[in-house]
Protein backbone atom coordinates (compact mmCIF):
# COMPACT_ATOMS: atom_id res chain seq x y z
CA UNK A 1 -27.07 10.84 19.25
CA UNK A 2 -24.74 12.39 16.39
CA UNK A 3 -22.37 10.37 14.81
CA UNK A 4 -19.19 11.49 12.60
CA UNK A 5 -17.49 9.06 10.44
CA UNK A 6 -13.96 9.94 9.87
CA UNK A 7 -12.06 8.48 7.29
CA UNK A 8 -7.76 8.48 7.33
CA UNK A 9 -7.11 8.01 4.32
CA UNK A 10 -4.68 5.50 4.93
CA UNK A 11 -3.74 2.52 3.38
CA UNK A 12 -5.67 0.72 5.53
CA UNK A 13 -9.15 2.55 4.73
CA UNK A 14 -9.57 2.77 8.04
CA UNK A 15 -12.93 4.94 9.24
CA UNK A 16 -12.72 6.33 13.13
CA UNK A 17 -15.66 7.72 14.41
CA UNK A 18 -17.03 10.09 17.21
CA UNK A 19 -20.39 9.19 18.94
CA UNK A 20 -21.63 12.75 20.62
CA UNK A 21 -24.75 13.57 22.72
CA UNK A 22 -25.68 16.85 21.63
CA UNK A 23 -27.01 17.75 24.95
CA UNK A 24 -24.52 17.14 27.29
CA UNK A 25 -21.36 17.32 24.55
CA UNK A 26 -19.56 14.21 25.69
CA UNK A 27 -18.35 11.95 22.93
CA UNK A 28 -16.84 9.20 22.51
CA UNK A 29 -14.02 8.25 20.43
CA UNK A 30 -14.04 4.45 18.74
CA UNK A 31 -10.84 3.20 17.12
CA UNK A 32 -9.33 6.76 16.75
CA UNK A 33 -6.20 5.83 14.73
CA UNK A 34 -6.15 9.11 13.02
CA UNK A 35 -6.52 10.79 16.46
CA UNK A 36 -5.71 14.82 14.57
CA UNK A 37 -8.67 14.32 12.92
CA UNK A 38 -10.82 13.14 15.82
CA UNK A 39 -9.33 15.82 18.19
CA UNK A 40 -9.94 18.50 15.37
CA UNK A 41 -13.53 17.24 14.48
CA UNK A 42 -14.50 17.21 17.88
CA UNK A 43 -13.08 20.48 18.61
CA UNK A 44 -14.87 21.56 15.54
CA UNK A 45 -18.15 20.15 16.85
CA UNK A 46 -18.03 22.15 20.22
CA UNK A 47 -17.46 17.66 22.04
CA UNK A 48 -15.46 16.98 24.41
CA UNK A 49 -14.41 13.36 23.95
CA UNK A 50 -14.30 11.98 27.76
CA UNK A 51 -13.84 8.24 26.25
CA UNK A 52 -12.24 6.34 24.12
CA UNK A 53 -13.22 2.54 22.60
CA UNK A 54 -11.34 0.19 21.26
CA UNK A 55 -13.38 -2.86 19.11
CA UNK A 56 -10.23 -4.55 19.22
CA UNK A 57 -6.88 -4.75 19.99
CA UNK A 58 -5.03 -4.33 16.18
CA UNK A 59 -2.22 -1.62 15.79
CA UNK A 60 -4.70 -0.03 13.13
CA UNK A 61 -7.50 0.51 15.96
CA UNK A 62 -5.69 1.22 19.27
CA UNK A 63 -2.68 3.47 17.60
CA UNK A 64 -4.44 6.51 18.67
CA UNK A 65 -5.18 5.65 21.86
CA UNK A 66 -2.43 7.70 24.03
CA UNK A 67 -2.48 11.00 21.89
CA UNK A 68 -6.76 11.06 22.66
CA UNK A 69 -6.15 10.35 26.23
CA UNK A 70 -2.90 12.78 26.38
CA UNK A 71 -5.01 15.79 25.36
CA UNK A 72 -8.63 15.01 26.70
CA UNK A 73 -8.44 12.96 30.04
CA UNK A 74 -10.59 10.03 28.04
CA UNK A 75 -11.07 7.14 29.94
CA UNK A 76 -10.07 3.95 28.02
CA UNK A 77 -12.46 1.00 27.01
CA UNK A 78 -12.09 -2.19 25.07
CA UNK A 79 -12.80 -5.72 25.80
CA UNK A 80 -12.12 -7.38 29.22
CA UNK A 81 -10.17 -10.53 27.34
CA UNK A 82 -7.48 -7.60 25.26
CA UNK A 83 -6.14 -6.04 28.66
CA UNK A 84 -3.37 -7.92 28.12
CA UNK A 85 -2.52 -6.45 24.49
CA UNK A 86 -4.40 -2.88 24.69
CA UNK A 87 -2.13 -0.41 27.14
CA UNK A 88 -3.90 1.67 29.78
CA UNK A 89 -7.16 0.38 29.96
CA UNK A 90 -9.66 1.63 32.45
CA UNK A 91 -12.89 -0.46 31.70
CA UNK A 92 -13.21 -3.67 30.28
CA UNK A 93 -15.96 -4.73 28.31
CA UNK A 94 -18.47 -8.25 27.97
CA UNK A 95 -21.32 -8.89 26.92
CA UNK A 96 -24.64 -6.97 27.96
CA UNK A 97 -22.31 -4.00 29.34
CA UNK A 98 -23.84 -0.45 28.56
CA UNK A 99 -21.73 2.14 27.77
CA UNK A 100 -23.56 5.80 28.69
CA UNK A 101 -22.38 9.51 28.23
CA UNK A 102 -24.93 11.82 28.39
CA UNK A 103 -28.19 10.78 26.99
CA UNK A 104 -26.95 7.74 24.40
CA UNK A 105 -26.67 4.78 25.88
CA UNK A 106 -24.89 1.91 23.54
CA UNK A 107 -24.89 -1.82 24.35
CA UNK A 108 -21.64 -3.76 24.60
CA UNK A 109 -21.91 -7.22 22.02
CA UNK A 110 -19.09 -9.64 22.57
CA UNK A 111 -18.49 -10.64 19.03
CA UNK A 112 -15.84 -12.68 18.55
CA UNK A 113 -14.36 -13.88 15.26
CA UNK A 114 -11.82 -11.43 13.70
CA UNK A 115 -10.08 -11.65 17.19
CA UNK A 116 -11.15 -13.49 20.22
CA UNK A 117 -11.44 -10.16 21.89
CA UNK A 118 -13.74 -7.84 19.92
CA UNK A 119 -16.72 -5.80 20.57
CA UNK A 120 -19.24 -4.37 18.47
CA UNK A 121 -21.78 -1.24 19.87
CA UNK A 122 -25.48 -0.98 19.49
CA UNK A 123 -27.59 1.82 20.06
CA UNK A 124 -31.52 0.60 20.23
CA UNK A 125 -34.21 2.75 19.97
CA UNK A 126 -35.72 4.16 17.17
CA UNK A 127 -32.57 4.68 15.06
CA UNK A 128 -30.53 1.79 15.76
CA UNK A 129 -26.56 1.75 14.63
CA UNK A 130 -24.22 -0.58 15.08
CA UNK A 131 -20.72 0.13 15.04
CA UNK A 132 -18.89 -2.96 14.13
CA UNK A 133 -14.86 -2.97 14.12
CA UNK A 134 -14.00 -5.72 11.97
CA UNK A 135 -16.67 -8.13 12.35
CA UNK A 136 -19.07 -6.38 9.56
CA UNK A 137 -18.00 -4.45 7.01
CA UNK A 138 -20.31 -2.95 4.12
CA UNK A 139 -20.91 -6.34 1.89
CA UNK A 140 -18.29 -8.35 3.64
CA UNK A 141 -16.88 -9.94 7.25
CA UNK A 142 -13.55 -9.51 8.98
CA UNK A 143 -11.11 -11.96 8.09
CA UNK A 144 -9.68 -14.45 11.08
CA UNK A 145 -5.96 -14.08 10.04
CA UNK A 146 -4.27 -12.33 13.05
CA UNK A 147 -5.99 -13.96 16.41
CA UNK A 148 -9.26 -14.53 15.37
CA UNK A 149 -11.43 -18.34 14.23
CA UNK A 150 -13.86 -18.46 11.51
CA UNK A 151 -16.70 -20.83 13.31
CA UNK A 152 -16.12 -18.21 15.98
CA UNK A 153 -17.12 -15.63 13.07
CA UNK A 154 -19.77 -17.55 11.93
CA UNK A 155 -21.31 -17.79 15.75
CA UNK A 156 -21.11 -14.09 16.18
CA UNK A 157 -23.02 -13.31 12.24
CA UNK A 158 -25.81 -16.51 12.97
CA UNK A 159 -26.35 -15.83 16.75
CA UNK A 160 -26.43 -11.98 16.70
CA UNK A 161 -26.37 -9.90 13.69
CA UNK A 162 -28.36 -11.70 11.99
CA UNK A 163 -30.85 -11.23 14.82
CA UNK A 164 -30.83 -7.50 14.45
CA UNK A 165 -33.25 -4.89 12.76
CA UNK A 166 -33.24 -3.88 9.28
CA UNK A 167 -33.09 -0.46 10.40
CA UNK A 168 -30.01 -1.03 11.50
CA UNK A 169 -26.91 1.25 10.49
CA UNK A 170 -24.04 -0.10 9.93
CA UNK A 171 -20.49 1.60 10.41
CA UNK A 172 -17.50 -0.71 9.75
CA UNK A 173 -14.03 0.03 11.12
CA UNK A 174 -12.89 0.28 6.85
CA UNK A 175 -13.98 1.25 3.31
CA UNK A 176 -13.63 -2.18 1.29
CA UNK A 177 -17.38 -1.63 -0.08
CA UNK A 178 -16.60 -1.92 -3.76
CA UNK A 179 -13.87 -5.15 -3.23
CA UNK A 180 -16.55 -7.10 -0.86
CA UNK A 181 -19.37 -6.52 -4.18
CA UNK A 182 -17.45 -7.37 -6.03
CA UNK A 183 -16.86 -10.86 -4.29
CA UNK A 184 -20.79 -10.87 -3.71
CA UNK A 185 -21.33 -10.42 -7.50
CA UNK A 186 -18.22 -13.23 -8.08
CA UNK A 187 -20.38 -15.81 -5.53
CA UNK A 188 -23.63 -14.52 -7.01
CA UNK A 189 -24.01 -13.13 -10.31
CA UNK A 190 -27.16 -12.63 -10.79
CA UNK A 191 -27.53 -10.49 -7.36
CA UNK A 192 -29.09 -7.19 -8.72
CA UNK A 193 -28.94 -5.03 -5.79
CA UNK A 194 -25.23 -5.37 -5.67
CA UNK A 195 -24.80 -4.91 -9.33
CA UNK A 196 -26.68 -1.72 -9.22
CA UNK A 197 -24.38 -0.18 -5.99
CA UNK A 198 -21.37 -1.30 -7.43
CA UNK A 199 -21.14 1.82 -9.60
CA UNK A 200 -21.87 3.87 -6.78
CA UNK A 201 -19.63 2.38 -4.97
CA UNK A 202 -16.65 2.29 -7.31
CA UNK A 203 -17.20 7.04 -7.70
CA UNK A 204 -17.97 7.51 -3.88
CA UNK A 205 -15.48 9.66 -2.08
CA UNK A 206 -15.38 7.41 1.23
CA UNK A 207 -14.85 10.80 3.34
CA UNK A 208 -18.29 11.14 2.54
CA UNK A 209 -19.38 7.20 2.52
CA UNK A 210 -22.37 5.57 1.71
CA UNK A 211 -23.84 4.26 5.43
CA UNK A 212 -26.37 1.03 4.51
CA UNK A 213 -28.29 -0.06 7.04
CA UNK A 214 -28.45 -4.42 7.67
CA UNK A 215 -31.59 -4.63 5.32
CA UNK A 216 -29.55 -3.68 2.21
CA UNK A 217 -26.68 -5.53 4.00
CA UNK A 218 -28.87 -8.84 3.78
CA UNK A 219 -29.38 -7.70 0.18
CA UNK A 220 -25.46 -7.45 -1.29
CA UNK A 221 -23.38 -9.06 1.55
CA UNK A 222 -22.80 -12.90 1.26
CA UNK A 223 -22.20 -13.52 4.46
CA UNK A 224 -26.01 -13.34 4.95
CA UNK A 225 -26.70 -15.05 1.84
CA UNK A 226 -26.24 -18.47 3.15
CA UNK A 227 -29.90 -20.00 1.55
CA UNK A 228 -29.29 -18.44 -1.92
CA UNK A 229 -29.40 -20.84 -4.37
CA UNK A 230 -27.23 -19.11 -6.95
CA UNK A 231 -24.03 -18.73 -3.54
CA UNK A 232 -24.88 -22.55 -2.72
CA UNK A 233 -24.63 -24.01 -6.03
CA UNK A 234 -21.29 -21.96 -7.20
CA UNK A 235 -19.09 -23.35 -4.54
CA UNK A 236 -20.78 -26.77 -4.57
CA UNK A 237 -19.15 -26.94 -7.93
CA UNK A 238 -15.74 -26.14 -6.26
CA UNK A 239 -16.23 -28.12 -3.30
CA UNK A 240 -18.64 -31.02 -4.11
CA UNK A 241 -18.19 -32.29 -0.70
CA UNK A 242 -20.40 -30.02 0.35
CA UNK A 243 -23.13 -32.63 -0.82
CA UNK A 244 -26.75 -31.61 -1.66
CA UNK A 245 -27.91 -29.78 1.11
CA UNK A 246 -24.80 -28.35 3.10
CA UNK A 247 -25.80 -26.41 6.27
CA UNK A 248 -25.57 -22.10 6.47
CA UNK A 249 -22.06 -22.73 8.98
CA UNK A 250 -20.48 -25.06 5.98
CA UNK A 251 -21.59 -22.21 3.77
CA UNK A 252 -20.34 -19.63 5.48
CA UNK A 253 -16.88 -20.92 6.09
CA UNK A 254 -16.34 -21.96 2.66
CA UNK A 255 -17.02 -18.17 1.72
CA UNK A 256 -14.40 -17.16 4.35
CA UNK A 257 -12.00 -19.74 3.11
CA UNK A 258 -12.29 -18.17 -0.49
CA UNK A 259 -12.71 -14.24 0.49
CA UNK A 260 -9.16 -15.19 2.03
CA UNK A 261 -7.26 -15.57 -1.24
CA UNK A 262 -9.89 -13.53 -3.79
């Protein structure tokens, strides 16, 4: 499996990306906003893109979508529940689906949250990757603002990321890396690990990002940092009803709640 992760360089920070099996040459497209640079990569790369996946149904991630189809033939995927809001689609998605061009074979995660209608991909194996919309980003989790629930969030991080390998790689529908440390170092200051990549992060060029993998993720995001002592006893002192021993959901949407307006 070969991956490419295309940034826009929009105001969004929005990556695209094109999965390709080098045999065969079939790739497919996820969230190609910036659909000249995926047609040129690809073209580039000798891949024919013969699909095209949506993680969810936001302008930023489907606004691509006819231009990719109008010049390749790609057949359309997204998740069964965004038919409704996602024009032209040929496949819907749920949970335990496996999406297969050539040799790569990625499995369909229904992970709702940021909308009610979002999928994540994971390829197993040896090198496992997860590509993640706007459920997971590099240190941080989607926000719930425009169709989405936080305990819905929370299910989807407690239930299955967090049940995923180390090995992991994670690639994130948008660059906020330095802005979700930064909120990681604001929750827990004395986190080291993120302290030490926030420099990096800050001089990156994010056409040519940093990819961490969930190990570092459980590391420098605080999303998965729902035992730490330093994360629990900061917002028990701006929430005291949290009490003594508040539970990892609690945590986690109190995090949310703040990330919100940080």
């Amino acid at each position: 499996m070969r991956v490419e992760q295309i940034w826009t360089g929009n105001a969004y920070r929005n990556f695209n990306y094109l999965i390709a099996c080098p045999q065969s040459g079939e790739a497919l497209a996820v969230d190609p906003l910036d659909y000249d640079k995926c047609l040129r990569r690809a073209r580039d790369n000798g891949w024919d893109i013969t699909r095209v996946l949506n993680t969810h149904e936001h302008d930023d991630h489907i606004g691509g979508n006819q231009a990719v189809v109008e010049a390749t033939g790609a057949k359309l995927l997204a998740h069964a529940g965004a038919a409704d809001a996602i024009p032209g689609m040929d496949r819907g998605l749920a949970a335990g689906d496996t999406v297969r061009f050539g040799s790569v074979e990625l499995e369909v995660l229904d992970t709702p949250g940021h909308t009610m209608s979002h999928v994540c991909l994971l390829a197993r194996g040896d090198s496992p990757a997860l590509f993640c919309g706007d459920t997971l980003f590099n240190a941080g989790a989607g926000n719930c603002h425009n169709g989405g629930h936080p305990e819905e969030l929370y299910q989807t991080f407690a239930g299955q990321l967090q049940n995923l390998p180390d090995a992991t790689r994670i690639y994130p529908g948008h660059d906020y890396l330095e802005n979700n440390l930064r909120f990681t170092l604001d929750r827990e200051p004395g986190n080291a690990d993120a302290r030490e990549l926030l420099d990096t992060a800050a001089a990156q060029d994010p056409a040519d990002a940093l990819i961490t993998t969930l190990g570092r993720e459980r590391r420098i995001n605080t999303f998965f940092r729902l035992q730490n002592p330093e994360v629990i006893a900061r917002l028990r002192d701006q929430f005291p009803a949290l009490g003594d021993a508040p539970d990892a959901k609690a945590i986690f949407l109190k995090l949310r709640e703040l990330r919100n307006s940080w």
